[in-house]
Protein backbone atom coordinates (compact mmCIF):
# COMPACT_ATOMS: atom_id res chain seq x y z
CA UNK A 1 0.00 0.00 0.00
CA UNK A 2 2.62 2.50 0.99
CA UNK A 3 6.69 1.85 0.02
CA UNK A 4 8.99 4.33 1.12
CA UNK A 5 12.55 3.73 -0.89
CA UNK A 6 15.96 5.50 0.59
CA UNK A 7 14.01 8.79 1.59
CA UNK A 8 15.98 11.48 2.42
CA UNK A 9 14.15 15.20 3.48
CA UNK A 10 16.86 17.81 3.97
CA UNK A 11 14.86 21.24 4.57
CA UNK A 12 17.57 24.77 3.09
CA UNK A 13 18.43 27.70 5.30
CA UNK A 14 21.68 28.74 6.43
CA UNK A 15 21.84 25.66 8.68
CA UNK A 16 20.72 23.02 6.37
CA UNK A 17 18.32 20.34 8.67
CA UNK A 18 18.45 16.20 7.70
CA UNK A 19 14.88 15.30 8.92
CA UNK A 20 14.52 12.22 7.10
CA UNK A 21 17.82 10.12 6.24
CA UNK A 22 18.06 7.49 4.34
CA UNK A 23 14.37 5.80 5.20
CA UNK A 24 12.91 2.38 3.88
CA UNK A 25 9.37 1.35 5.27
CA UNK A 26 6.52 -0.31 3.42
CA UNK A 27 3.54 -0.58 5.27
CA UNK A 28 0.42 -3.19 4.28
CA UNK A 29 -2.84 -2.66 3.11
CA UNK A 30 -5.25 -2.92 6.07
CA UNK A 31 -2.69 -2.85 8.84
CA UNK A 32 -2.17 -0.01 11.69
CA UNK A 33 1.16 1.48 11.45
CA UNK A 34 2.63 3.24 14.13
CA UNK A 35 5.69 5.38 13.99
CA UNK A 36 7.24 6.61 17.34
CA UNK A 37 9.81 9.37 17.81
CA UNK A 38 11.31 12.18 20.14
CA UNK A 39 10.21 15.98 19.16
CA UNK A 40 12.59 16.51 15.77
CA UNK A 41 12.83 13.09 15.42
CA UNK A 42 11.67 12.89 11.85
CA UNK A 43 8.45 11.39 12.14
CA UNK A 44 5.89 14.60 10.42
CA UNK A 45 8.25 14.75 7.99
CA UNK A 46 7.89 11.35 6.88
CA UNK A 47 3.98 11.42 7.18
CA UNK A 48 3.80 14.80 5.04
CA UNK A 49 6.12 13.32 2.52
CA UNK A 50 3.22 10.21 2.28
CA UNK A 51 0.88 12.61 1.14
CA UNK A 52 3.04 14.88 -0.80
CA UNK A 53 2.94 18.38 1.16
CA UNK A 54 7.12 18.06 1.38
CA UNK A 55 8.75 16.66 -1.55
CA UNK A 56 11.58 14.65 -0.21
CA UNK A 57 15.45 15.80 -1.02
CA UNK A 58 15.55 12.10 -2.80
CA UNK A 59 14.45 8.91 -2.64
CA UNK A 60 10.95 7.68 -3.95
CA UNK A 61 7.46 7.08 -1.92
CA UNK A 62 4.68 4.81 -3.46
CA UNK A 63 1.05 4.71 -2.60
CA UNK A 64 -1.46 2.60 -3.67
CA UNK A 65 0.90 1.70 -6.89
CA UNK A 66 2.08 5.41 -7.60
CA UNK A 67 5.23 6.98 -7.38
CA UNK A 68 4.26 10.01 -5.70
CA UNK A 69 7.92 12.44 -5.96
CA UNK A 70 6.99 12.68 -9.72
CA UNK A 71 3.32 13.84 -9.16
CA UNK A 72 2.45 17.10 -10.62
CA UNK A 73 0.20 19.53 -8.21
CA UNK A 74 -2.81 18.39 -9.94
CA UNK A 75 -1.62 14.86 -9.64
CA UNK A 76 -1.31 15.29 -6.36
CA UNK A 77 -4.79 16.63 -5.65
CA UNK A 78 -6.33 13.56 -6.83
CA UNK A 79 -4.03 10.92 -5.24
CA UNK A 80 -4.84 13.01 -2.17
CA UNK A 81 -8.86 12.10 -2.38
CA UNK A 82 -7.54 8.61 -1.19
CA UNK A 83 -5.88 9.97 1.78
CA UNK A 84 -7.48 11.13 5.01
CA UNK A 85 -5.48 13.25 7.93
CA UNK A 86 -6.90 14.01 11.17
CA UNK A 87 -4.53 16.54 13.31
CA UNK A 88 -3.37 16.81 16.93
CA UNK A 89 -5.10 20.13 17.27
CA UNK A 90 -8.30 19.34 15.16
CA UNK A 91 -7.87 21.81 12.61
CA UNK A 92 -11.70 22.24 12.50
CA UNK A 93 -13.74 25.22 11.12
CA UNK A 94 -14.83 27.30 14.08
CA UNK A 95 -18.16 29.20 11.73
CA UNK A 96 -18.79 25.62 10.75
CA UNK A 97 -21.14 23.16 12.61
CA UNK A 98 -19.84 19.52 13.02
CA UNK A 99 -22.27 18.87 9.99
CA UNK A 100 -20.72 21.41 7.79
CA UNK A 101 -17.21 20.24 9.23
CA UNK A 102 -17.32 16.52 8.10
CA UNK A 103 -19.34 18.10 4.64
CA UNK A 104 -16.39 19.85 3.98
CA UNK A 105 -14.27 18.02 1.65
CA UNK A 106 -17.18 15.75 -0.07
CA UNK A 107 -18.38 20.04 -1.21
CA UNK A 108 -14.39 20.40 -2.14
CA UNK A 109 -14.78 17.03 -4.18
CA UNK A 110 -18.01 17.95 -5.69
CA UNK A 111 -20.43 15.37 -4.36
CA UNK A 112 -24.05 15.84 -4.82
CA UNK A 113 -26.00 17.48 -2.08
CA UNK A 114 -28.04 14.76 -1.04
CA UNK A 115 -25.05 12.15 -1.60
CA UNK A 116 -23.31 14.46 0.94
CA UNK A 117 -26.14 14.95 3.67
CA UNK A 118 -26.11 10.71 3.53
CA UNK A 119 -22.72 10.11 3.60
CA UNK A 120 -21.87 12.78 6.96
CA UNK A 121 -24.75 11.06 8.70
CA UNK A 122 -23.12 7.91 8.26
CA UNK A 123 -19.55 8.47 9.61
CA UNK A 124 -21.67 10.77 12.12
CA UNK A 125 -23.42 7.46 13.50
CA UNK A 126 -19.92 5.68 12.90
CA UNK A 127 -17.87 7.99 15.37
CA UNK A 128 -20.66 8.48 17.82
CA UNK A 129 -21.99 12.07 17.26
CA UNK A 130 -24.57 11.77 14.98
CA UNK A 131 -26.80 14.01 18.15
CA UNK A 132 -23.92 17.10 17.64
CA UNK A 133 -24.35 17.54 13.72
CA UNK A 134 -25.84 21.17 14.36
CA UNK A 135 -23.46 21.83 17.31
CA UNK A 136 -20.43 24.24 16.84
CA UNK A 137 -16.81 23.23 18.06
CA UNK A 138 -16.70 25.37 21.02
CA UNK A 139 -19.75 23.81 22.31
CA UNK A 140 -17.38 20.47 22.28
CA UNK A 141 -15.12 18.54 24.56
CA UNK A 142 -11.74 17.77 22.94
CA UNK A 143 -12.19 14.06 22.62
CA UNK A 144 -15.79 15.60 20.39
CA UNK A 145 -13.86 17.76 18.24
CA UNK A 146 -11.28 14.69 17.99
CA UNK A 147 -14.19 12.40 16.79
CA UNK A 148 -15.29 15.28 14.35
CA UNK A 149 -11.69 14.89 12.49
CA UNK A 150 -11.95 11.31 12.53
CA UNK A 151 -15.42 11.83 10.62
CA UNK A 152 -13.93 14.85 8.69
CA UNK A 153 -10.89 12.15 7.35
CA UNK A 154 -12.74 9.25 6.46
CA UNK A 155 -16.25 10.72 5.05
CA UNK A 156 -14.68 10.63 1.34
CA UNK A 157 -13.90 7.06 1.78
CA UNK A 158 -9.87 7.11 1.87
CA UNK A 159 -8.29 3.75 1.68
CA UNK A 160 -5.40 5.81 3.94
CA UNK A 161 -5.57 7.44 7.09
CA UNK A 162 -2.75 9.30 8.12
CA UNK A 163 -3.02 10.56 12.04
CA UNK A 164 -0.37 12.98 13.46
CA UNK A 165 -0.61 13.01 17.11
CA UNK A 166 -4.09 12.23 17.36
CA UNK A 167 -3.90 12.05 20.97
CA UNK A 168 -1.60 14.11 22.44
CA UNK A 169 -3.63 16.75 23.54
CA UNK A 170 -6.27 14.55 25.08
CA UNK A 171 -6.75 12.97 28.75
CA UNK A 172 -5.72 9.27 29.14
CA UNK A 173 -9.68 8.53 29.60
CA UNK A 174 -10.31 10.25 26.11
CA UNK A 175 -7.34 8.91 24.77
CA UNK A 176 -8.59 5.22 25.17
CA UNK A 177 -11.55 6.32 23.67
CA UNK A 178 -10.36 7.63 20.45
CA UNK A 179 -7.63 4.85 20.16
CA UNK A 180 -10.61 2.05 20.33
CA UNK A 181 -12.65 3.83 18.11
CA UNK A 182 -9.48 3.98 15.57
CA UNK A 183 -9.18 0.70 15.63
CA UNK A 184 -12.88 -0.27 14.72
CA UNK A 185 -12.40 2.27 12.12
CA UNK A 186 -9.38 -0.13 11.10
CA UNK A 187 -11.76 -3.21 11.63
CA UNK A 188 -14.98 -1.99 9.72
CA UNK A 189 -13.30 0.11 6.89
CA UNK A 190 -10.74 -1.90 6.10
CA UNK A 191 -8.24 1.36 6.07
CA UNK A 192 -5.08 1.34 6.39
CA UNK A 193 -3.94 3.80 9.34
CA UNK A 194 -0.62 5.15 9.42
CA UNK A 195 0.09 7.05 13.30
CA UNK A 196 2.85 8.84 14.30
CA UNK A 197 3.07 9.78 18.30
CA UNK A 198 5.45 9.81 20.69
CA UNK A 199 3.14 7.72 23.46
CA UNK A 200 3.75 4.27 24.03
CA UNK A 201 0.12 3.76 25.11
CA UNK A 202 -0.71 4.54 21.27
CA UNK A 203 1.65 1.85 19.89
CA UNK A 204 0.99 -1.31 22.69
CA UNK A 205 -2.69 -0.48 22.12
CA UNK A 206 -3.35 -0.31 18.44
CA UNK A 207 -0.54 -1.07 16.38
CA UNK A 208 0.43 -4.03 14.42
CA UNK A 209 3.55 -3.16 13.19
CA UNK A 210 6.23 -0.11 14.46
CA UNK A 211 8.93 1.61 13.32
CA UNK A 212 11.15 3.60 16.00
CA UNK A 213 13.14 6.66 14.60
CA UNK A 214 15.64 8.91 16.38
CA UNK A 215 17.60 11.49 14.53
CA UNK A 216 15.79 10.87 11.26
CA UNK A 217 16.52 7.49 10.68
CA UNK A 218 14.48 4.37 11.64
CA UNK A 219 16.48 2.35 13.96
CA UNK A 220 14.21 -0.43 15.01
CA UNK A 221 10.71 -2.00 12.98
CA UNK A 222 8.43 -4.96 13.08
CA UNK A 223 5.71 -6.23 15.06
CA UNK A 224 5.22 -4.43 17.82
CA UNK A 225 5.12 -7.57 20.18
CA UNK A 226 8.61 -8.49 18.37
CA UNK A 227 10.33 -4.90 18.86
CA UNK A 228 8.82 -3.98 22.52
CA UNK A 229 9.61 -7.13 24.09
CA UNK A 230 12.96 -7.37 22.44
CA UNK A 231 14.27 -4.20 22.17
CA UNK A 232 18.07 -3.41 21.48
CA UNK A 233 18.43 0.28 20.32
CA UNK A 234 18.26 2.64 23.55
CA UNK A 235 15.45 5.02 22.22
CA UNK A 236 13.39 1.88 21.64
CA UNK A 237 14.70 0.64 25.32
CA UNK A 238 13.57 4.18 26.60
CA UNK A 239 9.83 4.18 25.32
CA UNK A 240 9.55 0.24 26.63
CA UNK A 241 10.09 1.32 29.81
CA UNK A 242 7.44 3.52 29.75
CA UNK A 243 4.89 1.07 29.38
CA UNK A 244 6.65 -2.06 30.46
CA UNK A 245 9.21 -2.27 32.75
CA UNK A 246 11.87 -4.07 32.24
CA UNK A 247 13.60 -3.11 35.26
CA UNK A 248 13.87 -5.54 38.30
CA UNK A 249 13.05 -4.04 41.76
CA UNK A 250 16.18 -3.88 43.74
CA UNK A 251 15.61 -6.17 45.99
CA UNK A 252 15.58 -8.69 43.15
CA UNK A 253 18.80 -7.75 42.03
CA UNK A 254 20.33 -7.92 45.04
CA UNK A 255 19.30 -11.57 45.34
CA UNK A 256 20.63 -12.00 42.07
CA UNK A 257 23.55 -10.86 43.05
CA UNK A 258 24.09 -13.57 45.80
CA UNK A 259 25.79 -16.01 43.72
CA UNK A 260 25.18 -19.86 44.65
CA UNK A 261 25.81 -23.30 42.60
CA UNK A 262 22.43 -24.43 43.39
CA UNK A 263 20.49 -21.34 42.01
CA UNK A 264 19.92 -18.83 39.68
CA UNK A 265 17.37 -16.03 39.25
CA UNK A 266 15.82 -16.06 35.64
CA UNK A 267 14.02 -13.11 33.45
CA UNK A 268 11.38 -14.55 31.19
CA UNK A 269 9.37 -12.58 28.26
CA UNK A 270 6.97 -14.31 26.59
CA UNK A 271 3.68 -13.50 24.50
CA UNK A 272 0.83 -14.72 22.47
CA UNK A 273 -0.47 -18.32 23.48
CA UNK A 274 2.73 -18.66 25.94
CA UNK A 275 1.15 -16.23 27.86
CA UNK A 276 -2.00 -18.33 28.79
CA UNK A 277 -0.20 -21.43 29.08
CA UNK A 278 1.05 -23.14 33.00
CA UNK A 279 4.66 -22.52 32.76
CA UNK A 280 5.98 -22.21 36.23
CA UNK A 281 3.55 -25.58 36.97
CA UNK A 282 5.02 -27.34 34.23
CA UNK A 283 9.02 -26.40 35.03
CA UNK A 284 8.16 -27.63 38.44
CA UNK A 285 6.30 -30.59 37.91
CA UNK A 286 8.81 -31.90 34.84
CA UNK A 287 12.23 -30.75 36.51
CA UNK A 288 11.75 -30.73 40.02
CA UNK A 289 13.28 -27.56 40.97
CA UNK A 290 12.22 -25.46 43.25
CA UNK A 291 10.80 -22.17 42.39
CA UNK A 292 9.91 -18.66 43.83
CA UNK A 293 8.26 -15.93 41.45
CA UNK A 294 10.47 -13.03 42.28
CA UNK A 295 8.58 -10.25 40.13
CA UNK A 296 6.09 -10.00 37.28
CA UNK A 297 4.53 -8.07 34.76
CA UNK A 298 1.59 -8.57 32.62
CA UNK A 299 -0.46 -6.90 30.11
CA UNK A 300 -1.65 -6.57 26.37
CA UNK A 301 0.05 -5.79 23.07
CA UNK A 302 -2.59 -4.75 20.96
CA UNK A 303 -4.60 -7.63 21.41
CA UNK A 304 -1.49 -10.03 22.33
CA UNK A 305 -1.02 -10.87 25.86
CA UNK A 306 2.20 -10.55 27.13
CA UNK A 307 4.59 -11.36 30.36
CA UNK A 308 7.87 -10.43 32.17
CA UNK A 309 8.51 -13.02 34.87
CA UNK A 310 11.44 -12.83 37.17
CA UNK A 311 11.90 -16.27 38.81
CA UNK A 312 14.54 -17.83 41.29
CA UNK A 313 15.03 -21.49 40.77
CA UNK A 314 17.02 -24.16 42.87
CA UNK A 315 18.44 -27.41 41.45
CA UNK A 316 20.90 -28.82 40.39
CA UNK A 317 22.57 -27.86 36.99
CA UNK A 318 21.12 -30.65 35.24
CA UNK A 319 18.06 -29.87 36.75
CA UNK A 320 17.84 -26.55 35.58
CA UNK A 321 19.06 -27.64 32.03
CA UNK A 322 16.03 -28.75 31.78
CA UNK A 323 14.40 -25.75 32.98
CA UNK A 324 16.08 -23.83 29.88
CA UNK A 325 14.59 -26.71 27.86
CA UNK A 326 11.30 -26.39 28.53
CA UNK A 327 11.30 -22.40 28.38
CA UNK A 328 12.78 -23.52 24.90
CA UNK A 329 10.30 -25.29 23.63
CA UNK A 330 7.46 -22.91 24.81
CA UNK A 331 9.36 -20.14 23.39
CA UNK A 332 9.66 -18.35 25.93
CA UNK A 333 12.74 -16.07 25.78
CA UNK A 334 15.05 -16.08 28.97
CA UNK A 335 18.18 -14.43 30.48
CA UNK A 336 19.97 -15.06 33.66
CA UNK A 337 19.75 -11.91 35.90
């Protein structure tokens, strides 16, 4: 759907500024792509370049089969009638009711009247505000005016959605709210959402796939329950720890610490069926170790569940060979603390 080749974005001045370097990404049709990144980390950039408001310095981006760089202005115009942006500030039309709001762009496209009156009621009903069509935005709350953008971006029936910071000026209650309703936008339409943020909380919840960036490159991607369990570049390590901790109390480590030939304190990460499944039962029952849970951590990837266990066994070393067998099989990933 969207294939972003060797993208570099490198905006003039007397202090010339690399916001994109050297970026490959292709993101699938129907999937929720998130893209997570520090202020100036590169990430607008890279969703304006999608949609052709910043023509990139080289390198080539494809949607839906086109090679966008090449596009003349009307060009662009019409790929844009697949694409659909909703903003971090709303962007709405203050003399404009939420009616004439989501009307907006089918009027800029030319739709028929009647065609247009149908089609706002529907994404009206879809987002939950089908009650506030004759309300203005300042008689809204900002999760309301958030919902109104959401309507706004999808009432010309984009196969894209592009969202910059959709949340970021919400409460976490509101935030929840618009994230779910995202993602049964996702479910229903069949769109295929593209998100930048810089909240964790946007990524675990909603996202298939990610792709980190720091500095204007992307320095980690994949499935989200792939990269955020596994991490290995810092700034990835840094947002993890946000939303899962990875880091032991210090009591734990201090037991850790006490080294002994009968024993050995294990961290395990595991996700997806592994999750559900008896694992301390079965190490103890099979090896015959002895076993204290030491820490854990549990939650939900999307809609993957996932756990960080921290576990002291005692046994011998054949013993707990097997231990590491087990944990093997079940794929469970381990390291000793």
């Amino acid at each position: 759907m969207i294939i972003i080749k060797n993208l570099d974005i490198t905006y003039p001045g007397k202090r010339k500024v690399k916001a994109v370097d050297n970026v490959s990404l292709e993101i699938k049709k129907g999937e929720i792509f998130g893209i997570i990144g520090l202020s100036g980390a590169g990430k607008s950039s890279l969703l304006r370049a999608i949609n052709g408001l910043v023509r990139p310095t080289s390198g080539e981006v494809w949607v839906d089969g086109v090679e966008i760089t090449r596009l003349s202005s009307k060009e662009l115009l019409s790929l844009r009638q697949k694409i659909g942006m909703i903003f971090q500030h709303f962007n709405l039309l203050d003399s404009r009711t939420v009616f004439g709001n989501v009307a907006f762009p089918l009027e800029i496209g030319g739709y028929p009247r009647e065609r247009i009156k149908k089609r706002v009621m529907e994404v009206l009903e879809l987002v939950g505000l089908l009650d506030k069509a004759d309300s203005y935005p300042r008689e809204l709350s900002g999760g309301q005016k958030q919902r109104v953008g959401i309507a706004r971006a999808i009432a010309a029936n984009p196969k894209i959605l592009l969202c910059d910071e959709p949340t970021s000026a919400l409460d976490p209650q509101t935030t929840g709210q618009i994230l779910k309703l995202l993602a049964e936008i996702n479910r229903k339409l069949g769109i295929t959402i593209v998100i930048i943020t810089h909240e964790m909380r946007v990524i675990t919840e909603i996202c298939d796939r990610v792709a980190v960036m720091d500095n204007g490159r992307v320095v980690e991607e994949g499935v989200v329950t792939d990269v955020f369990l596994n991490p290995w570049h810092p700034i990835t390590k840094e947002f993890v720890n946000t939303v899962i901790s990875k880091e032991l109390p210090e009591e734990v480590l201090l037991q850790a610490r006490t080294k002994r030939p009968d024993r050995e304190v294990l961290l395990l990460r595991f996700a997806g069926n592994t999750a559900n499944e008896p694992v301390v039962s079965r190490i103890i029952k099979e090896t015959g170790v002895e076993l204290s849970i030491l820490y854990g951590n549990i939650g939900h990837l999307k809609d993957v569940p996932y756990g960080i266990l921290a576990v002291e066994i005692f046994g011998d070393e054949n013993k707990r060979d097997k231990v590491r067998q087990i944990l093997h099989e079940l794929s469970v990933k381990l390291e000793v603390v």
